[in-house]
N, C-alpha and C. Protein backbone atom coordinates (compact mmCIF):
# COMPACT_ATOMS: atom_id res chain seq x y z
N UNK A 1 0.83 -1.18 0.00
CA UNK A 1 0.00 0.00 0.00
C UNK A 1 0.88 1.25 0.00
N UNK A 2 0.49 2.75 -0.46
CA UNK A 2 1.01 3.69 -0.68
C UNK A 2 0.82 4.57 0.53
N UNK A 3 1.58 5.06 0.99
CA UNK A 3 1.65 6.03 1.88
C UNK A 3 0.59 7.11 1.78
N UNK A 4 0.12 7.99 2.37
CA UNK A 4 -0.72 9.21 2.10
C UNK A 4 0.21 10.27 1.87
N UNK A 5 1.68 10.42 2.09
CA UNK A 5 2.60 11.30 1.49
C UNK A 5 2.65 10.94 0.34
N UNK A 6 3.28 9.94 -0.24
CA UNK A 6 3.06 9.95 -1.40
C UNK A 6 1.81 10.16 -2.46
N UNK A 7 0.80 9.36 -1.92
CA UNK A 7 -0.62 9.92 -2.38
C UNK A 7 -0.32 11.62 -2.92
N UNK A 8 -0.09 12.62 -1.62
CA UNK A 8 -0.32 13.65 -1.82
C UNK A 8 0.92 14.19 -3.15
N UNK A 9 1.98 13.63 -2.77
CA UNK A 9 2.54 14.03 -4.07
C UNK A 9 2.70 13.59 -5.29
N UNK A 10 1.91 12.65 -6.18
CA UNK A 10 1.63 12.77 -6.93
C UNK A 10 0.29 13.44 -7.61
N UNK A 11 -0.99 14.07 -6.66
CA UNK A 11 -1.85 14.88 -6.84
C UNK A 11 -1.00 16.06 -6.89
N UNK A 12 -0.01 16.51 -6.12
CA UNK A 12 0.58 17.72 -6.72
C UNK A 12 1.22 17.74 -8.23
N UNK A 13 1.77 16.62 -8.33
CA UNK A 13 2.32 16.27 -9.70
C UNK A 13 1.33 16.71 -10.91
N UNK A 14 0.26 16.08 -10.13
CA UNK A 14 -1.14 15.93 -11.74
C UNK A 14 -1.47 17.63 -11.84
N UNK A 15 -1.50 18.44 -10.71
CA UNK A 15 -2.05 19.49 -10.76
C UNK A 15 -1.28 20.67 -11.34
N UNK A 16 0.42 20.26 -10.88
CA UNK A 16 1.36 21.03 -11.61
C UNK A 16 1.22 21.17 -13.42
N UNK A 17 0.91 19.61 -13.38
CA UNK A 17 0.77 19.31 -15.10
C UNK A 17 -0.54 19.98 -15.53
N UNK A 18 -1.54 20.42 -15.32
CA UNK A 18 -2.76 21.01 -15.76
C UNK A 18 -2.45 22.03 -15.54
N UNK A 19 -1.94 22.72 -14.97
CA UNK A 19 -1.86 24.29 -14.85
C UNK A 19 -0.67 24.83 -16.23
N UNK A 20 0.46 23.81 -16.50
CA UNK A 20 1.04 23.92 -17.04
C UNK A 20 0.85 23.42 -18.23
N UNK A 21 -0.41 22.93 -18.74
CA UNK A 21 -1.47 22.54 -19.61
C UNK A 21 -2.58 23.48 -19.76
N UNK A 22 -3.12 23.90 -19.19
CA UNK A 22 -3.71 24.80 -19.10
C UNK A 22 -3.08 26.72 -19.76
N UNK A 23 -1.92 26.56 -19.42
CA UNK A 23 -1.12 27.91 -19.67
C UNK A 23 -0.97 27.77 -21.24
N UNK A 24 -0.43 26.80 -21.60
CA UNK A 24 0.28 26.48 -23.20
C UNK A 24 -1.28 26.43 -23.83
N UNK A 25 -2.63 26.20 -23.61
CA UNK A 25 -3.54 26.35 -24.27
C UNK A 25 -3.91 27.61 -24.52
N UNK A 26 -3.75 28.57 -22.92
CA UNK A 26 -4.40 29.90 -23.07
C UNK A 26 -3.43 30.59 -24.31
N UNK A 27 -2.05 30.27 -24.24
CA UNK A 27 -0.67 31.25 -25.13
C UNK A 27 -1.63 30.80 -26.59
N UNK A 28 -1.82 29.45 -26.72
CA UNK A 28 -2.13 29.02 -28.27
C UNK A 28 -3.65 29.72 -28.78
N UNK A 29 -4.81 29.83 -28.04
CA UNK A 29 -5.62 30.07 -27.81
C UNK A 29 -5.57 32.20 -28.14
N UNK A 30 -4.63 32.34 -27.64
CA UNK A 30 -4.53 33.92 -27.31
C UNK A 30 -3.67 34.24 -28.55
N UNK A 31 -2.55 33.53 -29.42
CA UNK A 31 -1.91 33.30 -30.52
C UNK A 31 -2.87 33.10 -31.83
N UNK A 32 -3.67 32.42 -31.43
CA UNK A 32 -4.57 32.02 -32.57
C UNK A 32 -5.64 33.70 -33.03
N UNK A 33 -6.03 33.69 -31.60
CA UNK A 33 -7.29 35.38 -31.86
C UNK A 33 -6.22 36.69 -32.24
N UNK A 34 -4.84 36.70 -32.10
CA UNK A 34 -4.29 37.93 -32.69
C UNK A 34 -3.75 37.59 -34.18
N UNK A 35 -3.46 36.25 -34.21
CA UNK A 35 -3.17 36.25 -35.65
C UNK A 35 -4.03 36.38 -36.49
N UNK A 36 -5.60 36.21 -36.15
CA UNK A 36 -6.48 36.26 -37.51
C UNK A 36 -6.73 37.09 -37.14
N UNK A 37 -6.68 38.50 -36.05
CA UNK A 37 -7.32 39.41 -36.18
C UNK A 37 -6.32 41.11 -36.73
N UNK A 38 -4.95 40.54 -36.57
CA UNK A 38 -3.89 41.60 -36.87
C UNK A 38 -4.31 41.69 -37.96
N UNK A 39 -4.10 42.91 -39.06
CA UNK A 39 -4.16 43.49 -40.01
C UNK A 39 -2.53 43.62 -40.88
N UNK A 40 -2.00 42.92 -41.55
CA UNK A 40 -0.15 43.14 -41.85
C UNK A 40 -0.64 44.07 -43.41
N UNK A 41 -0.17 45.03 -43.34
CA UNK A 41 0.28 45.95 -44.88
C UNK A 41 1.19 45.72 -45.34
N UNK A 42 1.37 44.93 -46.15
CA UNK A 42 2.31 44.77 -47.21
C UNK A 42 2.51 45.63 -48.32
N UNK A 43 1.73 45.94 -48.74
CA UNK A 43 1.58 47.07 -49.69
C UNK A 43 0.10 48.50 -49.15
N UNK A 44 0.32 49.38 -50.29
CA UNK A 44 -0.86 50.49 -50.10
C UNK A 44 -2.17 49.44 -50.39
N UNK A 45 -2.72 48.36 -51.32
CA UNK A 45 -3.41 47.70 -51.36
C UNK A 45 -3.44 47.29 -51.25
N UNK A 46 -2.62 45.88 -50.57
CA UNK A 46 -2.54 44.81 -49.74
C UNK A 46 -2.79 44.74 -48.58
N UNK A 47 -3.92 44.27 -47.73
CA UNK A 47 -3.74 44.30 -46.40
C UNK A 47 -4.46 43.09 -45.94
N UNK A 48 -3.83 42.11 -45.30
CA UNK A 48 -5.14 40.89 -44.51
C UNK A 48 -4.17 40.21 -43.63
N UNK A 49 -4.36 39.10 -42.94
CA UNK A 49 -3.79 38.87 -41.54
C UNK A 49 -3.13 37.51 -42.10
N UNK A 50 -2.83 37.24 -41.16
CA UNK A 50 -1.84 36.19 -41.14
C UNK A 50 -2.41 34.42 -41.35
N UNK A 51 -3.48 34.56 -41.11
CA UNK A 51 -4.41 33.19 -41.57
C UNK A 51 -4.78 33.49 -42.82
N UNK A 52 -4.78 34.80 -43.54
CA UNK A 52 -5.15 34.91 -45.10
C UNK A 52 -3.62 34.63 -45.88
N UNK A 53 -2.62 34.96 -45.13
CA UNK A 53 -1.64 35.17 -45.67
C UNK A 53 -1.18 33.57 -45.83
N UNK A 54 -0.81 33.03 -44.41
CA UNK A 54 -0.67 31.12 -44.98
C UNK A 54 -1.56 30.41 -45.58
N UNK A 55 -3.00 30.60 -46.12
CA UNK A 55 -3.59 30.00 -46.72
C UNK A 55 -3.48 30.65 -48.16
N UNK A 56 -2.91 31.64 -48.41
CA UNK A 56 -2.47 32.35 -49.39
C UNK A 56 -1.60 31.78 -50.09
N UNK A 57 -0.54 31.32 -49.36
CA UNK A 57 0.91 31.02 -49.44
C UNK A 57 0.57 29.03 -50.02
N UNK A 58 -0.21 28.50 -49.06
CA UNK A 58 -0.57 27.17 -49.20
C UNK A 58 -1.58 27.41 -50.65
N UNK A 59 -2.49 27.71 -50.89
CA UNK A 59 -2.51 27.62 -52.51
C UNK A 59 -1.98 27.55 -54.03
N UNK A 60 -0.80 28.67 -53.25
CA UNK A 60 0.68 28.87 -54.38
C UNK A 60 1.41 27.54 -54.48
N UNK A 61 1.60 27.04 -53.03
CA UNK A 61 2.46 25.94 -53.25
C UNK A 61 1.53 23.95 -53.70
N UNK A 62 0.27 24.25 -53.88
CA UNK A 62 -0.73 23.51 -54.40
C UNK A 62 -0.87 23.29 -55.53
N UNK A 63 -1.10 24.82 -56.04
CA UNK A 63 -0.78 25.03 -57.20
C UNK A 63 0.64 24.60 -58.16
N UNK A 64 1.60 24.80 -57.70
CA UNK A 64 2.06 24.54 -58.07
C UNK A 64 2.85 23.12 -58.23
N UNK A 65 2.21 22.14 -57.40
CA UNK A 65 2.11 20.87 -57.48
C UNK A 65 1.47 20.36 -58.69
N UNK A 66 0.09 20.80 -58.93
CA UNK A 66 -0.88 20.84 -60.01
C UNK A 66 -0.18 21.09 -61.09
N UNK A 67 0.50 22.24 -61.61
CA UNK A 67 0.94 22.92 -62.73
C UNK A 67 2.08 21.69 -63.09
N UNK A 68 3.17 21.16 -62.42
CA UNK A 68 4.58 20.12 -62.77
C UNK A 68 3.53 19.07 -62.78
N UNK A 69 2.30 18.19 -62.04
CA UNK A 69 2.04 17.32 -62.33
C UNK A 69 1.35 17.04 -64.07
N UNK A 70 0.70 18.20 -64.38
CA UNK A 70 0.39 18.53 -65.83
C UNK A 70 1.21 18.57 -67.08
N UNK A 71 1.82 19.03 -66.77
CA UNK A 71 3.12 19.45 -67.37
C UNK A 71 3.37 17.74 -68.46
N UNK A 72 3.11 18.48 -69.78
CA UNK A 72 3.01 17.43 -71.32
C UNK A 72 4.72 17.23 -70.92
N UNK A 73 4.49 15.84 -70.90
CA UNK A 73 6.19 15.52 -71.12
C UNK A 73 6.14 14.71 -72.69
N UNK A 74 7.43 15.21 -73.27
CA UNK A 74 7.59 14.34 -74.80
C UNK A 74 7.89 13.01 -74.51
């Protein structure tokens, strides 16, 4: 059988780990609402955030999967 000291320290263990689970969600969570909501200017007519910008970026490189797979070989 386990001691009640030990008992107690591994409930500190579990609780250390959720708080420190808990923190890395709020950063990702709080990371996620400024990136789609920042505004980046790249140009005088360019302007959209950073979730327009990698899904921007991920079409180009789709695309261009598409375009070499097409591509008439002799």
């Amino acid at each position: 059988m386990s001691t009640p000291k030990t008992q107690r320290r591994r409930a500190s263990q579990r609780g250390q780990a959720m708080v420190e689970y808990s923190i890395l969600n709020w950063v990702l969570v709080v990371a996620l609402i400024i990136g789609g909501s920042v505004k980046v200017r790249w140009t005088d007519d360019v302007q959209s955030n950073v979730i327009d910008l990698f899904m921007r970026s991920y079409q180009i490189y789709y695309d261009s999967f598409y375009f070499v797979l097409n591509l008439p070989f002799p």
